[in-house]
Protein backbone atom coordinates (compact mmCIF):
# COMPACT_ATOMS: atom_id res chain seq x y z
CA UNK A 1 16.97 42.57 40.09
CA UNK A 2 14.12 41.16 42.21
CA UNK A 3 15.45 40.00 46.32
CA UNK A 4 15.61 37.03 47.11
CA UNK A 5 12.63 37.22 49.63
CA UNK A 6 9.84 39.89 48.87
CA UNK A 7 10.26 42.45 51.53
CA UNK A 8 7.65 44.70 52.75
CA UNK A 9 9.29 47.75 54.15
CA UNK A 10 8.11 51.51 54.57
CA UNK A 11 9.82 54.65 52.71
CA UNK A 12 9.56 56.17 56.02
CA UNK A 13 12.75 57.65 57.58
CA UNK A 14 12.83 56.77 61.09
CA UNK A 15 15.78 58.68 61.94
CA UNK A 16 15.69 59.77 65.57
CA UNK A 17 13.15 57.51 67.13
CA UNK A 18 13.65 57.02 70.40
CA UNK A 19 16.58 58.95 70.58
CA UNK A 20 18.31 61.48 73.03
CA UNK A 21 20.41 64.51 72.58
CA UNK A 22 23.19 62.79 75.28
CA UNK A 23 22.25 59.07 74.34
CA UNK A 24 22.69 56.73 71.84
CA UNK A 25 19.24 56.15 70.22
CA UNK A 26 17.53 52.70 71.27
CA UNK A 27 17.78 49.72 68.55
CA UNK A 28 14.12 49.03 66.81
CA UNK A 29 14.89 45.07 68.29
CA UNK A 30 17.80 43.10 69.01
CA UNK A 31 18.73 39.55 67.70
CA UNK A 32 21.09 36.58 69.16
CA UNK A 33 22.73 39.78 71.16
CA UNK A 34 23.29 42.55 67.67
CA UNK A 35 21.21 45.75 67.21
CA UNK A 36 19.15 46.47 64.43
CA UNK A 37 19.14 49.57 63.94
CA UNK A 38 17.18 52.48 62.47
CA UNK A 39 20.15 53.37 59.94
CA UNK A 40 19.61 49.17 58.79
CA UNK A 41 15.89 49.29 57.87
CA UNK A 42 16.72 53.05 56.30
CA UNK A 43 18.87 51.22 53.94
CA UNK A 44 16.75 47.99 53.34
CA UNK A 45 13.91 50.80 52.55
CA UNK A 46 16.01 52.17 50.15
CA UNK A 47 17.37 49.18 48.31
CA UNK A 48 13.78 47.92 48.14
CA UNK A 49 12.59 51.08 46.38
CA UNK A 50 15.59 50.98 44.31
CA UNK A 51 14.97 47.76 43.13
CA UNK A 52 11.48 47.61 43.23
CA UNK A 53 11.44 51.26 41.28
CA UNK A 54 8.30 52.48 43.90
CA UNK A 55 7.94 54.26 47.07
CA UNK A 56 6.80 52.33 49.68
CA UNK A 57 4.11 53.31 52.08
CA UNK A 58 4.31 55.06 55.39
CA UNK A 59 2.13 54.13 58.30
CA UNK A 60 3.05 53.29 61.97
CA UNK A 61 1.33 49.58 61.54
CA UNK A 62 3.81 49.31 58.38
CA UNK A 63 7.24 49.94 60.31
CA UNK A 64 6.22 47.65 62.91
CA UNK A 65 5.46 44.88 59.88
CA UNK A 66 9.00 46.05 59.14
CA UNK A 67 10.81 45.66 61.88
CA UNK A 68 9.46 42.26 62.29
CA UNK A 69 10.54 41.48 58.84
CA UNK A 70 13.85 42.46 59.51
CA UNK A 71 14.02 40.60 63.11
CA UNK A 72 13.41 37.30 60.86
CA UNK A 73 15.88 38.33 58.10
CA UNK A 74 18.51 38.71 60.56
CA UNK A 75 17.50 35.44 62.70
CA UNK A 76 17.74 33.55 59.22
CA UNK A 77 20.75 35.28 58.44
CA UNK A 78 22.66 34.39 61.78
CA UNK A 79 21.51 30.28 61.14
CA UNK A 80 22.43 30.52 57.86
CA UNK A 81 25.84 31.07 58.89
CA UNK A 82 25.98 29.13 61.83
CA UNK A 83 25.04 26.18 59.98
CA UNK A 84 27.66 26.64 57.23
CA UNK A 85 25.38 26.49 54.37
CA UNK A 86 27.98 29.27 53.03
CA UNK A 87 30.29 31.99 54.21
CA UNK A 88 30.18 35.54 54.29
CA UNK A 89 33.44 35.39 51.96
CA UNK A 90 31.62 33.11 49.60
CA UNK A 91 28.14 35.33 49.87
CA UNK A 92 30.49 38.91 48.95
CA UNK A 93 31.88 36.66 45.83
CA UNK A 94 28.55 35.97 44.87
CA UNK A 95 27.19 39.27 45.36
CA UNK A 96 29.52 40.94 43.19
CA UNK A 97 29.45 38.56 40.57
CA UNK A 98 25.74 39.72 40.66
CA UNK A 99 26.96 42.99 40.73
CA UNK A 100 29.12 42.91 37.49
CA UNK A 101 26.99 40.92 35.41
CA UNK A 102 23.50 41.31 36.05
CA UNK A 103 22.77 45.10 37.49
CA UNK A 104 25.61 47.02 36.10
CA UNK A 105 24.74 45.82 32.56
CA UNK A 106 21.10 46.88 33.43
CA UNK A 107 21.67 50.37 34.37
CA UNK A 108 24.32 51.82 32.06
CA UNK A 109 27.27 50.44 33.71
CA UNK A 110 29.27 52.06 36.45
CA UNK A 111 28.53 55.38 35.84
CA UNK A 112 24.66 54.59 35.47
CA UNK A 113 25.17 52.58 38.72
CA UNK A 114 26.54 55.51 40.14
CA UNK A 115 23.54 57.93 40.01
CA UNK A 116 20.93 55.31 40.70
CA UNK A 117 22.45 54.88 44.08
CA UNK A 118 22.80 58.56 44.80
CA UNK A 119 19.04 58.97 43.85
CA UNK A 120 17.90 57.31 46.19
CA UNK A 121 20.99 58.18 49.11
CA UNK A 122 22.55 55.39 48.99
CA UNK A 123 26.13 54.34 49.04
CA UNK A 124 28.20 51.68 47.15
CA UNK A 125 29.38 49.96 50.32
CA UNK A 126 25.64 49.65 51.50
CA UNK A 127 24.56 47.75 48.19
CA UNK A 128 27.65 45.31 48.76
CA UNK A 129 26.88 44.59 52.25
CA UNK A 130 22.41 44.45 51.16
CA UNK A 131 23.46 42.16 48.16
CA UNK A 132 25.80 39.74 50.59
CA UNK A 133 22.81 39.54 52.85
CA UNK A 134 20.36 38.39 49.73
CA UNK A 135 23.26 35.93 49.15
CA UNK A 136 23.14 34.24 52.29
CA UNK A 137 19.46 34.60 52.44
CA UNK A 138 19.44 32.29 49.03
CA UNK A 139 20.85 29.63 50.50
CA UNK A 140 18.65 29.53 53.34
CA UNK A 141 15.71 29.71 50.42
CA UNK A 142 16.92 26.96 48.86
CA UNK A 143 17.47 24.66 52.21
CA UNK A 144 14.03 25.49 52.66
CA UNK A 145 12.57 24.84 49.41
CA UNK A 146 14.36 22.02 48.28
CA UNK A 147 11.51 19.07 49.28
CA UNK A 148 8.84 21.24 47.20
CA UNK A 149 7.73 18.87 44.55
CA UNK A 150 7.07 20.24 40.89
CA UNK A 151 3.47 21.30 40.65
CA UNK A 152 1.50 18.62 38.79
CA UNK A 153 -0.53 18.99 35.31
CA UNK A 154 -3.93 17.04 37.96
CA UNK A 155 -3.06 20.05 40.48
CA UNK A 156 -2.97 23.00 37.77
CA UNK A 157 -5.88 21.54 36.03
CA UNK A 158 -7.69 22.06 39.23
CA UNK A 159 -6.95 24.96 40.08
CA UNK A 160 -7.81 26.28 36.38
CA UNK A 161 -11.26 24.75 36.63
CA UNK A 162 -11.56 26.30 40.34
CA UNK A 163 -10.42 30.06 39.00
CA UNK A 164 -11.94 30.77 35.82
CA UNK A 165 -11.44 34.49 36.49
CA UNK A 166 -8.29 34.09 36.31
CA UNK A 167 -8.36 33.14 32.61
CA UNK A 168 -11.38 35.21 31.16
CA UNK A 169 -10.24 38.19 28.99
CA UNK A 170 -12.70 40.95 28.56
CA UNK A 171 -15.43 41.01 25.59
CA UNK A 172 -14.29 42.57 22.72
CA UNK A 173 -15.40 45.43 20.69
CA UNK A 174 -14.49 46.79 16.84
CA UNK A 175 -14.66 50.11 16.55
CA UNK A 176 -14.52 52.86 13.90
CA UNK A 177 -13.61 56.44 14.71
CA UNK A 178 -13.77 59.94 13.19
CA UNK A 179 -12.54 63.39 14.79
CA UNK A 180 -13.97 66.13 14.49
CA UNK A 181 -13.30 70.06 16.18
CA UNK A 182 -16.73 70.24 17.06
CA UNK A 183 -20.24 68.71 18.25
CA UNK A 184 -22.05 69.94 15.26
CA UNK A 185 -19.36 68.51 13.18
CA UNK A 186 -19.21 65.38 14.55
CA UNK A 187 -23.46 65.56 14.86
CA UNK A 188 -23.35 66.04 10.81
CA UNK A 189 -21.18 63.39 10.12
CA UNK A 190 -23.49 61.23 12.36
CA UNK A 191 -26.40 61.90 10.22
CA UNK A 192 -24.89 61.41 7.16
CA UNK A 193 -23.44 57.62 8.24
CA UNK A 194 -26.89 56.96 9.37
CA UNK A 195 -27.81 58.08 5.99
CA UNK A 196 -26.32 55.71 4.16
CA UNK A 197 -22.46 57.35 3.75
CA UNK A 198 -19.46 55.64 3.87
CA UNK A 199 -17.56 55.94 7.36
CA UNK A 200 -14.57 55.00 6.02
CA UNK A 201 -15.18 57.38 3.01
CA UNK A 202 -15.85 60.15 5.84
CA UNK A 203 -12.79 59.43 7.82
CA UNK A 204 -10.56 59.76 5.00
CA UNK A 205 -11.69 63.19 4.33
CA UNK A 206 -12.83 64.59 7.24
CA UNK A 207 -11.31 63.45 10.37
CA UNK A 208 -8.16 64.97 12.27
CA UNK A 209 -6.39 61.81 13.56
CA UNK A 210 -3.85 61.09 11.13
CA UNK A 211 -2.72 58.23 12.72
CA UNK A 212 -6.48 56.48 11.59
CA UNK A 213 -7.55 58.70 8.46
CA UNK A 214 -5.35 56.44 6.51
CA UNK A 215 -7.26 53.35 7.59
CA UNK A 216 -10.77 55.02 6.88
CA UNK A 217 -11.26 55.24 10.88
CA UNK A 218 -11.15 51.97 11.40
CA UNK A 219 -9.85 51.20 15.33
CA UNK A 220 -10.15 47.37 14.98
CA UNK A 221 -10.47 45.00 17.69
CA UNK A 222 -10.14 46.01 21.22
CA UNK A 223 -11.27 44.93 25.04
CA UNK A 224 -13.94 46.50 26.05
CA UNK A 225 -12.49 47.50 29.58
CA UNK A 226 -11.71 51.25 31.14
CA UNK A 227 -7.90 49.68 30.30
CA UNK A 228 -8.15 50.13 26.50
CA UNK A 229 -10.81 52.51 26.24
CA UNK A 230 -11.13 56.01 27.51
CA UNK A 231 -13.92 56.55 30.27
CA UNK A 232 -15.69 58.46 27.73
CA UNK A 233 -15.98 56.26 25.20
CA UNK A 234 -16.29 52.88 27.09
CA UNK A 235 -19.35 54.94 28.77
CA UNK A 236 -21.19 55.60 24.99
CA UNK A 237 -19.76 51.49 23.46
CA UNK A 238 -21.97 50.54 26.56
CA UNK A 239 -24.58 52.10 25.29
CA UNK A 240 -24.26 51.09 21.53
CA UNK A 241 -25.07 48.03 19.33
CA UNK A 242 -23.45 46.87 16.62
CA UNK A 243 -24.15 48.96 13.25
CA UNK A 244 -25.12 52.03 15.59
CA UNK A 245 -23.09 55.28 16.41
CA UNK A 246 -22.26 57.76 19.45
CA UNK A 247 -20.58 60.48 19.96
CA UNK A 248 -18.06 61.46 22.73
CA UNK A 249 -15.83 64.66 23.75
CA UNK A 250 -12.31 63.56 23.21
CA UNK A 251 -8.90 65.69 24.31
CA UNK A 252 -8.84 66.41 20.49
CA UNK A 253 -12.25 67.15 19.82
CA UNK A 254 -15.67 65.19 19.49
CA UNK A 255 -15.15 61.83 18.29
CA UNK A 256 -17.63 59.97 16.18
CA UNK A 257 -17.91 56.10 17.54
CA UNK A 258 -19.33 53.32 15.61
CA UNK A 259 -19.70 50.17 17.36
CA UNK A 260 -19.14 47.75 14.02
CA UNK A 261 -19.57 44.13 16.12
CA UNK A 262 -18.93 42.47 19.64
CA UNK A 263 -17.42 39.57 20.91
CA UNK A 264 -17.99 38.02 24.20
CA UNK A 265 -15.08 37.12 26.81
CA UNK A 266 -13.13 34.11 25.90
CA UNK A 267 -11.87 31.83 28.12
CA UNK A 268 -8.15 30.69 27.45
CA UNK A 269 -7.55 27.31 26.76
CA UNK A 270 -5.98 25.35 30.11
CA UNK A 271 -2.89 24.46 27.42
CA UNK A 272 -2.13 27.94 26.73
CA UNK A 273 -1.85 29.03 30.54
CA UNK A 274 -0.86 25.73 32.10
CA UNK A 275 2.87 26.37 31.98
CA UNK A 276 1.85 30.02 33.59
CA UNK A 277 0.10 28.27 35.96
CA UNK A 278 1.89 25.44 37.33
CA UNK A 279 5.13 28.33 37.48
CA UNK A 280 3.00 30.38 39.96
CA UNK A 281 2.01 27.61 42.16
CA UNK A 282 5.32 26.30 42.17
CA UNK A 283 6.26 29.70 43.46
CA UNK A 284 3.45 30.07 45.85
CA UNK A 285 3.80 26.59 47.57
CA UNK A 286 7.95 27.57 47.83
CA UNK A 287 6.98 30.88 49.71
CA UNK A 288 5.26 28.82 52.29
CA UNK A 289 7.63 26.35 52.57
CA UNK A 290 10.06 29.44 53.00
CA UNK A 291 7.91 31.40 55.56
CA UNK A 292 7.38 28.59 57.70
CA UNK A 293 11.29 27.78 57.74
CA UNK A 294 11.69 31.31 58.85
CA UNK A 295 9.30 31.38 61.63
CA UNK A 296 10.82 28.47 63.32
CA UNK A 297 14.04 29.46 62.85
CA UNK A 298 12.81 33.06 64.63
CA UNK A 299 11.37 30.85 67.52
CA UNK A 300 14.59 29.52 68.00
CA UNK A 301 16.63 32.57 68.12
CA UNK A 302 17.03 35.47 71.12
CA UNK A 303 14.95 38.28 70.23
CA UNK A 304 13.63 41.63 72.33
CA UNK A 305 11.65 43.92 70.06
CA UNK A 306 11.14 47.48 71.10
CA UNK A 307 9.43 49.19 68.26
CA UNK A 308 6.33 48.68 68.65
């Protein structure tokens, strides 16, 4: 389950800052007269990494981005309420109807529930009151979002035209493979497809991976791009063209590489990604109408920040 808001909050534990052995320990900032506390961004760390599935960074410069996060959560939070776009009663029913039927399903049920929370320290009362908070939150999204108007084919085309990076695949090699235990294997084999031989005819007899001896070494199609292709071999395909061969040292061996034919980077059609794009502008142009919501609804609240 994604938050409602993307927060940006550090996996640092901040227990004990500022504190003394005979005092209470200082609040990281204070809102319309409440405390926020280290114990609350400790848990909004923790649900974010739980739901996120990452650990977050740790850097002084990030907890202060955090604690200034969390003075405009709780600003938001506060108007929210004061201006009765819900209740906290209505924002708990709501969070555990999100509870039952969307993250208990997800993780194995109660019991799965139950050890994803203690992984990361967390207790069931703290997800209730986090997921209430995201509730109220919501509706404060959606006050602020509701003028956004769809994003228009004109405006997507636009920004399709203005991005072609965006849209370029990578150039695309087909490749044939045979391995081999050794160099002078593989450097035999090399000679003999150079020859004349059949690769395919080779692969079937001689090479290790089973997974491709069936299919007479033949890889297929694939991006030419450090994703798909081991450094190694990407390295020697550079260096190839098509009807040639190469050889690389694999983790099972030496591999014998023959570059069969290229294709250059294709650019995808505006129909096939306008849907993809419209749906991220849409989402883009909602954030900002969120963010600036939230800063003037900051401005307007009583805030002392001490963490800095």
């Amino acid at each position: 389950m994604a938050t409602v808001v993307g927060l940006s909050v550090s996996a640092a534990a901040l227990a004990g800052c500022g504190q003394q052995s005979s005092a209470a320990p200082k609040p990281l900032a204070v809102v319309n007269g409440k405390d926020l506390t280290t114990a609350q961004l400790n848990t909004m760390v923790r649900m974010t990494e739980l739901f996120n599935g990452s650990t977050l960074p740790n850097t002084k410069q990030e907890k202060i981005s955090e604690v200034k996060y969390l003075v405009q959560e709780k600003s938001v939070e506060d108007w929210t309420l004061a201006h009765h776009l819900t209740t906290k009663a209505k924002a708990e029913a709501s969070a555990k109807t999100v509870l039952d039927k969307s993250i208990e399903p997800e993780v194995g049920g109660v019991s799965g529930l139950d050890k994803m929370l203690k992984s990361k320290g967390v207790t069931m009362s703290q997800l209730n009151d986090y997921l209430t908070q995201q509730m109220i939150l919501q509706q404060a999204y959606n006050q602020a979002t509701k003028n956004v108007k769809p994003i228009t084919t004109a405006a997507a085309e636009s920004f399709y035209k203005a991005n072609p990076q965006y849209f370029t695949g990578s150039p695309q090699v087909e490749l044939e493979e045979i391995t081999v235990k050794s160099q002078s294997e593989a450097q035999t084999l090399e000679k003999q497809v150079e020859s004349g031989a059949s690769f395919a005819a080779l692969a079937k007899k001689d090479t290790t991976n089973t997974t491709l001896k069936s299919k007479g070494g033949e890889v297929g199609w694939t991006p030419e791009s450090l994703q798909s292709l081991s450094p190694a071999v990407y390295k020697e395909v550079q260096s190839l063209k098509p009807g040639q061969f190469g050889i690389t040292k694999g983790s099972h061996g030496y591999d014998l590489i023959g570059l069969q034919a290229t294709k250059p980077a294709q650019v995808s059609p505006f129909s096939q990604v306008e849907s993809e794009i419209k749906a991220n502008l849409l989402q883009t142009a909602q954030g900002n109408a969120y963010q600036a919501f939230a800063s003037k609804i900051e401005k307007q609240a009583r805030v002392k920040i001490f963490y800095k």
